[in-house]
C-alpha atoms as a PDB file:
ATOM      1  CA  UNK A   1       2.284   4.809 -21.661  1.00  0.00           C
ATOM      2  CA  UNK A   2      -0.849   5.194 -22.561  1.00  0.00           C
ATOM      3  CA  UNK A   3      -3.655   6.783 -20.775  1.00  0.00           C
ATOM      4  CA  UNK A   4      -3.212   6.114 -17.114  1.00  0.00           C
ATOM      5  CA  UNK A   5      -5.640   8.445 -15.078  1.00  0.00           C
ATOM      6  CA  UNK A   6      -6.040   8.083 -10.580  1.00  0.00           C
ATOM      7  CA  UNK A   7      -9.764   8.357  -9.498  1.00  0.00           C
ATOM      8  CA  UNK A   8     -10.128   9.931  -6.077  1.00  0.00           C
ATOM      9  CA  UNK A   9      -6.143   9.728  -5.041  1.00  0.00           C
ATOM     10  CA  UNK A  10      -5.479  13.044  -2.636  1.00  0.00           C
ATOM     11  CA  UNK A  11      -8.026  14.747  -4.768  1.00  0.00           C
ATOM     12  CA  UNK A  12     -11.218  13.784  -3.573  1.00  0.00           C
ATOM     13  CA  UNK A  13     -12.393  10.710  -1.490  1.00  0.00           C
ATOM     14  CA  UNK A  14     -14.197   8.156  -3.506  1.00  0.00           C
ATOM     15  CA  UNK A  15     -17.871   7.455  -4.081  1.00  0.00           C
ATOM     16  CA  UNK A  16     -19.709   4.267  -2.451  1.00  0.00           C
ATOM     17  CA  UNK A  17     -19.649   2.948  -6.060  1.00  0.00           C
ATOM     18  CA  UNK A  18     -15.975   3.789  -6.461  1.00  0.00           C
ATOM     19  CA  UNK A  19     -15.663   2.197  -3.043  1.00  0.00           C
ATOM     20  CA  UNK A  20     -17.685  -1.130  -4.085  1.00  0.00           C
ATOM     21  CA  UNK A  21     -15.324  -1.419  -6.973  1.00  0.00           C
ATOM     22  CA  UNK A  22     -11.970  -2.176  -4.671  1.00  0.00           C
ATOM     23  CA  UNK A  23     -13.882  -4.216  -2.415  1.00  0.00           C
ATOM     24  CA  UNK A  24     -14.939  -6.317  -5.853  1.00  0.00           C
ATOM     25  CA  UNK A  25     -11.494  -6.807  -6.660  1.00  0.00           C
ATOM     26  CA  UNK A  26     -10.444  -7.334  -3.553  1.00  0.00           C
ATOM     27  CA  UNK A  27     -12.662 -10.254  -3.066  1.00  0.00           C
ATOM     28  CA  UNK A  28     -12.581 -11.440  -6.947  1.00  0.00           C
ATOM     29  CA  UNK A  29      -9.719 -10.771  -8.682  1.00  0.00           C
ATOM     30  CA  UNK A  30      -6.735 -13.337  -9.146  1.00  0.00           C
ATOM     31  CA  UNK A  31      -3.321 -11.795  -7.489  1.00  0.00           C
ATOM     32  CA  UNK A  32      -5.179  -9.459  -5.308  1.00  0.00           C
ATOM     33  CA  UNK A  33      -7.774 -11.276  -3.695  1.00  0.00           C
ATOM     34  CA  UNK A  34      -4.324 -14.061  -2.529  1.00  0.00           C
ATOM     35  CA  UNK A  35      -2.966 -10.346  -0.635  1.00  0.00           C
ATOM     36  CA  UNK A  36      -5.777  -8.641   0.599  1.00  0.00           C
ATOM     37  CA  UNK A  37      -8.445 -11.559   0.887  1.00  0.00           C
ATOM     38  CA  UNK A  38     -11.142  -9.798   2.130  1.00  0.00           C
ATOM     39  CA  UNK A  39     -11.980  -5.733   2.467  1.00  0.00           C
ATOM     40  CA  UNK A  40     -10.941  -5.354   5.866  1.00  0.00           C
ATOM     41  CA  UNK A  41      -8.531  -3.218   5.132  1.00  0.00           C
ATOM     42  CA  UNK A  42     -11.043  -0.662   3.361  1.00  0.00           C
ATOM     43  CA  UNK A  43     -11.923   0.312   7.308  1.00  0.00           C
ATOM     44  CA  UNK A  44      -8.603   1.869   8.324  1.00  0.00           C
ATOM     45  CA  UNK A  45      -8.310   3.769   5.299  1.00  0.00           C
ATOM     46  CA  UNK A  46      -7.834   7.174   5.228  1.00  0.00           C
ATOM     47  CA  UNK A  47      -6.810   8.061   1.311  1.00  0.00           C
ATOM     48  CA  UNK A  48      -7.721   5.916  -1.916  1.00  0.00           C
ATOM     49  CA  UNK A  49      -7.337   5.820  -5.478  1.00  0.00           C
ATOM     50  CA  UNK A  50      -8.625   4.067  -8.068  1.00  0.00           C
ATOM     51  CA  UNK A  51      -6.004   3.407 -11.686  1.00  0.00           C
ATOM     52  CA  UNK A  52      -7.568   3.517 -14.225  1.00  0.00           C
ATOM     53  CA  UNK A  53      -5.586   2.829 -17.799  1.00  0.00           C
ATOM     54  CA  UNK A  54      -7.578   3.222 -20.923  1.00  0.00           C
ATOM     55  CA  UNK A  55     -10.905   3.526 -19.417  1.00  0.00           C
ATOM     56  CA  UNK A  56     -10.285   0.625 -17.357  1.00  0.00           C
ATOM     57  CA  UNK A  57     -10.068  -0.014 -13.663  1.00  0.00           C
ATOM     58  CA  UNK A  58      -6.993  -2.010 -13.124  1.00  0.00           C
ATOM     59  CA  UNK A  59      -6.365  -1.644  -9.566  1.00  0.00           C
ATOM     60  CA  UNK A  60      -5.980   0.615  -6.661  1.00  0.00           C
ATOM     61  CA  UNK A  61      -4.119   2.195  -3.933  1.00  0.00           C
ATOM     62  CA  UNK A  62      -4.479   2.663  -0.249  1.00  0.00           C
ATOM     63  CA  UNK A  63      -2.978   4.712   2.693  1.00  0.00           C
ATOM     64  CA  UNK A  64      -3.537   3.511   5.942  1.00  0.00           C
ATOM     65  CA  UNK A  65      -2.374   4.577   9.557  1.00  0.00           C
ATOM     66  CA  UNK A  66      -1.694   1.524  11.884  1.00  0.00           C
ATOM     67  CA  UNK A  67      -1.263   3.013  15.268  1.00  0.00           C
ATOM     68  CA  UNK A  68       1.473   5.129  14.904  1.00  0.00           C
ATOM     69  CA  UNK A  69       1.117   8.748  14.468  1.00  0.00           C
ATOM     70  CA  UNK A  70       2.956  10.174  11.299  1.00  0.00           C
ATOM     71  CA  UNK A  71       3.272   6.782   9.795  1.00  0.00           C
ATOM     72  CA  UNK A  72       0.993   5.411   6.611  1.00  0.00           C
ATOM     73  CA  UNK A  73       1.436   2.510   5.038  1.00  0.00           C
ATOM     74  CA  UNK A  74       1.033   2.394   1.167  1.00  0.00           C
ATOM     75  CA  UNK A  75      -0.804  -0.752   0.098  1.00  0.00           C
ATOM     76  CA  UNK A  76      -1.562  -1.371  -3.560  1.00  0.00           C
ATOM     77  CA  UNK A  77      -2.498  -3.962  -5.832  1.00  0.00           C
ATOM     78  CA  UNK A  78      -2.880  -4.351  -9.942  1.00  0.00           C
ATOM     79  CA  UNK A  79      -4.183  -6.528 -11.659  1.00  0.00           C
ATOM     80  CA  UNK A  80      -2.095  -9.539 -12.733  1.00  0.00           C
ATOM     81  CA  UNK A  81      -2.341  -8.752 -16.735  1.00  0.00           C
ATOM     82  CA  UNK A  82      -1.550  -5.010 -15.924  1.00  0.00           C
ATOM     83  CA  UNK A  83       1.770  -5.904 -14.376  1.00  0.00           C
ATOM     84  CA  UNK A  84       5.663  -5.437 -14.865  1.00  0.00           C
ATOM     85  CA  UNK A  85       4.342  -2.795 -17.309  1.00  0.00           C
ATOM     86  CA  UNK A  86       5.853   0.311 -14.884  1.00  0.00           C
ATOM     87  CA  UNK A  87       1.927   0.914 -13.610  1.00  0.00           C
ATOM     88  CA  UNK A  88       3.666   0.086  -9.729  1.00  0.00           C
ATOM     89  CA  UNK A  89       6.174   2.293 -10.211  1.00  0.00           C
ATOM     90  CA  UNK A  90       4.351   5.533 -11.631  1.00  0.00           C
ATOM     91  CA  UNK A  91       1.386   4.778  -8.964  1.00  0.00           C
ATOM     92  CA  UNK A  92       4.282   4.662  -6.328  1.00  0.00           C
ATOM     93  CA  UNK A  93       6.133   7.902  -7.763  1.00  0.00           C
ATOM     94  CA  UNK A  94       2.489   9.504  -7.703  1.00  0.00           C
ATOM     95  CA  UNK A  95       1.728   9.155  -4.067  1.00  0.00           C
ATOM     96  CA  UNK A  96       5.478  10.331  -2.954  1.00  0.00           C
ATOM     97  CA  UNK A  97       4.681  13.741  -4.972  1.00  0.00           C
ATOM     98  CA  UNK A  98       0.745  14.103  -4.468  1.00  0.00           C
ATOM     99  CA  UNK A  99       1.059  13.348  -0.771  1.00  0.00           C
ATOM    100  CA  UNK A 100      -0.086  16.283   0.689  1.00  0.00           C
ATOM    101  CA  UNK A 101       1.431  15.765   4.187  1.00  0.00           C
ATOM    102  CA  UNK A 102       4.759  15.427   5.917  1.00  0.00           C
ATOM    103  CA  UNK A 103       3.682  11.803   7.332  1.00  0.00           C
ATOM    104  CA  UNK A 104       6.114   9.086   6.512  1.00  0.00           C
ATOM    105  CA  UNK A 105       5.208   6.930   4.101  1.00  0.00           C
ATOM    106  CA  UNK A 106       5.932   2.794   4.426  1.00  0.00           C
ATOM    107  CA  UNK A 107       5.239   0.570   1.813  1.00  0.00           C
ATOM    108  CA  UNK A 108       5.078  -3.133   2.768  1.00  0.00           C
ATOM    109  CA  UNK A 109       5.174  -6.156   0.686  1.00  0.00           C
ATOM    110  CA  UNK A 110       5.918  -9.860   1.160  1.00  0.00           C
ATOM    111  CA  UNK A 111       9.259 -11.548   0.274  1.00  0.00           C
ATOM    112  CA  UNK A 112       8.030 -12.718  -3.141  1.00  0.00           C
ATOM    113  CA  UNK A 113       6.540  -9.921  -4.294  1.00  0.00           C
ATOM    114  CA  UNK A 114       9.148  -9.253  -7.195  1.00  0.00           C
ATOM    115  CA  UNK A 115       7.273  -6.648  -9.064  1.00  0.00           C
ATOM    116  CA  UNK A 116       6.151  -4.574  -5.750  1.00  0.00           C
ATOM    117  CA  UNK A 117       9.923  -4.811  -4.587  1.00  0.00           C
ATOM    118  CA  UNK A 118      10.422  -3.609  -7.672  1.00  0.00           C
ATOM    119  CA  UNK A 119       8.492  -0.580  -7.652  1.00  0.00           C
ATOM    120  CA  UNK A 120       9.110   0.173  -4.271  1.00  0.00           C
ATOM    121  CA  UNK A 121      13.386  -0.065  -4.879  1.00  0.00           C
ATOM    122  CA  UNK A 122      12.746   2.941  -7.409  1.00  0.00           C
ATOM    123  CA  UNK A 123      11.170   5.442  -4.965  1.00  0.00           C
ATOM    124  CA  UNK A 124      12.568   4.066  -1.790  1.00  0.00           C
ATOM    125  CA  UNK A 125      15.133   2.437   0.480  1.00  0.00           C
ATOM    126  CA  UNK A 126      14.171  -0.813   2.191  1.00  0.00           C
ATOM    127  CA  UNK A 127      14.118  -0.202   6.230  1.00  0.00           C
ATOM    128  CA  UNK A 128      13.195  -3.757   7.739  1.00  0.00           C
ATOM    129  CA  UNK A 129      13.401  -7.016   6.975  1.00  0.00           C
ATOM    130  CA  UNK A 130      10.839  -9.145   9.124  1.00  0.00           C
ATOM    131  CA  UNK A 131       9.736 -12.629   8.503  1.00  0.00           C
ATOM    132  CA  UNK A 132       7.695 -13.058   5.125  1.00  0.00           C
ATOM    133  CA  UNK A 133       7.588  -9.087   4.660  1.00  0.00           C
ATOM    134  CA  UNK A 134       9.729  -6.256   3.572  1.00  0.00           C
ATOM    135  CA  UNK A 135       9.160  -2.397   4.478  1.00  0.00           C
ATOM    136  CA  UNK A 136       9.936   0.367   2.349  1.00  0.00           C
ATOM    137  CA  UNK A 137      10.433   4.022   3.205  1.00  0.00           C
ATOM    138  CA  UNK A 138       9.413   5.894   0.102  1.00  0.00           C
ATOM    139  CA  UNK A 139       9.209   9.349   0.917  1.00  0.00           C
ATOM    140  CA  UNK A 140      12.038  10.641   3.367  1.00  0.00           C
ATOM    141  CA  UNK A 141      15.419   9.765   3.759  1.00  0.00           C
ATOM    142  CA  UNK A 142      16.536   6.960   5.928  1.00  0.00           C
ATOM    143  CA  UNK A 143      18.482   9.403   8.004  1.00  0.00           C
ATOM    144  CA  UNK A 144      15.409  11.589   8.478  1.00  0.00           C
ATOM    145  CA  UNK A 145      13.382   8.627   9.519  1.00  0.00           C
ATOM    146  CA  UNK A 146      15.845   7.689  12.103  1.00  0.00           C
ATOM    147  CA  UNK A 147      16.490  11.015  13.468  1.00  0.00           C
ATOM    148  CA  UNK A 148      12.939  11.843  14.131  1.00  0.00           C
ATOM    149  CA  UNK A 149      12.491   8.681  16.784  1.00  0.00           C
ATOM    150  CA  UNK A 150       9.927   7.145  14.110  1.00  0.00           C
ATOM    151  CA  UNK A 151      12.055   4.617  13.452  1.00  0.00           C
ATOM    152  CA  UNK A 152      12.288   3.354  16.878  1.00  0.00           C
ATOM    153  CA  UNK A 153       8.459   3.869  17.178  1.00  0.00           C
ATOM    154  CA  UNK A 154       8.123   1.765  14.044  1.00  0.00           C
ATOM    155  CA  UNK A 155      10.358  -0.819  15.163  1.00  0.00           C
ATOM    156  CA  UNK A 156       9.176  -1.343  18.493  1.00  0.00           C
ATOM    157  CA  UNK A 157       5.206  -1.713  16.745  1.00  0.00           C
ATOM    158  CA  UNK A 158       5.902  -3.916  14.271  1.00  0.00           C
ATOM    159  CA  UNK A 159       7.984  -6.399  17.353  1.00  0.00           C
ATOM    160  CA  UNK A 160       5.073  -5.801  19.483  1.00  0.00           C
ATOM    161  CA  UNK A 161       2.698  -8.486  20.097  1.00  0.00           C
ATOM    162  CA  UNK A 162      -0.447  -7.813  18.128  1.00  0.00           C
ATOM    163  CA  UNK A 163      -4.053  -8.200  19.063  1.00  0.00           C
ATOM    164  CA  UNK A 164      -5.787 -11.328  18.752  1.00  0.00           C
ATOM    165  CA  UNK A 165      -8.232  -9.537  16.352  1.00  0.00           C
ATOM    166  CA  UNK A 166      -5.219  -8.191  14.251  1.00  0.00           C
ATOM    167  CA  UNK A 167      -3.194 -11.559  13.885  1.00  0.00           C
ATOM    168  CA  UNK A 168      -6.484 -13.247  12.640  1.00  0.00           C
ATOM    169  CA  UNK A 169      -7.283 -10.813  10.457  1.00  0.00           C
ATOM    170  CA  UNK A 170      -3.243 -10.976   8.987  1.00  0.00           C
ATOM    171  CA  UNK A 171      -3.385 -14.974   9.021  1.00  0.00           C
ATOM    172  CA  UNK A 172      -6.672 -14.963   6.923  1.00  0.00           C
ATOM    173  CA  UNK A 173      -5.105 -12.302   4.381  1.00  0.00           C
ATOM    174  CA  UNK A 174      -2.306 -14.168   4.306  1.00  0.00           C
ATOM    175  CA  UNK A 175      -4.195 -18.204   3.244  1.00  0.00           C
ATOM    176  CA  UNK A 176      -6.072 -16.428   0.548  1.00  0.00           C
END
């Protein structure tokens, strides 16, 4: 491959201008403005990283904790002419090592997502199957997961009733 370099990642946290360039192709870019739809998700953020192959920004990774404690979710997004190209897969292999934390890490995609599915099958075990989406677990075993009550924890939040705020926010990701 050639040169594939992470801005920011568990390394640093990213400038405003690094910043400004995920919310750009959040909002702009074709295949990952349909997922994220808007730069909502930039709030709950807590580690980013920008790819970067051959001097080019092709798309970006975040972790994000949703309300339960020792749990981040892994979202990430390329852009479409970058794809199937193993980019997913290294990104994905790069946060299970560089992770500095013993958090569990959860990957979700949506049903049709071949290519994230894809990536996420090679560093982890699927763990739910609910509606539209599929969760991953990429960095522990499923055992593990289980025996530490998180699974039950994650369970029961992702089959309790959201906010108001929350389910807007997923049905307008979701149209885009």
């Amino acid at each position: 491959m050639d040169e594939l370099e992470i801005v920011g990642g568990f390394e640093r946290q990213l400038t405003d201008k690094e910043c400004t360039i995920i919310r750009k192709m959040m909002i702009e870019e074709n295949g990952i403005r349909e997922i994220f739809g808007n730069t909502l998700r930039l709030f709950g953020m807590d580690y980013q990283g920008l790819i970067k192959y051959n001097n080019e920004y092709i798309g970006f990774f975040l972790l994000v904790r949703e309300r339960i404690n020792n749990i981040y979710f892994v979202d990430r997004a390329i852009k479409e002419q970058y794809r199937n190209l193993g980019i997913g897969t290294l990104i994905m292999k790069y946060i299970v090592e560089n992770y500095p934390y013993d958090d569990y890490l959860i990957s979700e995609t949506r049903e049709n997502n071949k290519a994230a599915i894809s990536s996420a099958l090679k560093v982890g075990k699927l763990i739910l199957e609910k509606d539209e989406l599929r969760y991953y677990l990429l960095n522990k075993s499923e055992q593990e997961f289980r025996d530490s009550g998180m699974y039950d924890k994650f369970i029961e939040y992702e089959n309790k009733p959201k906010l108001k705020s929350y389910e807007m926010m997923r049905k307008i990701m979701n149209e885009r």
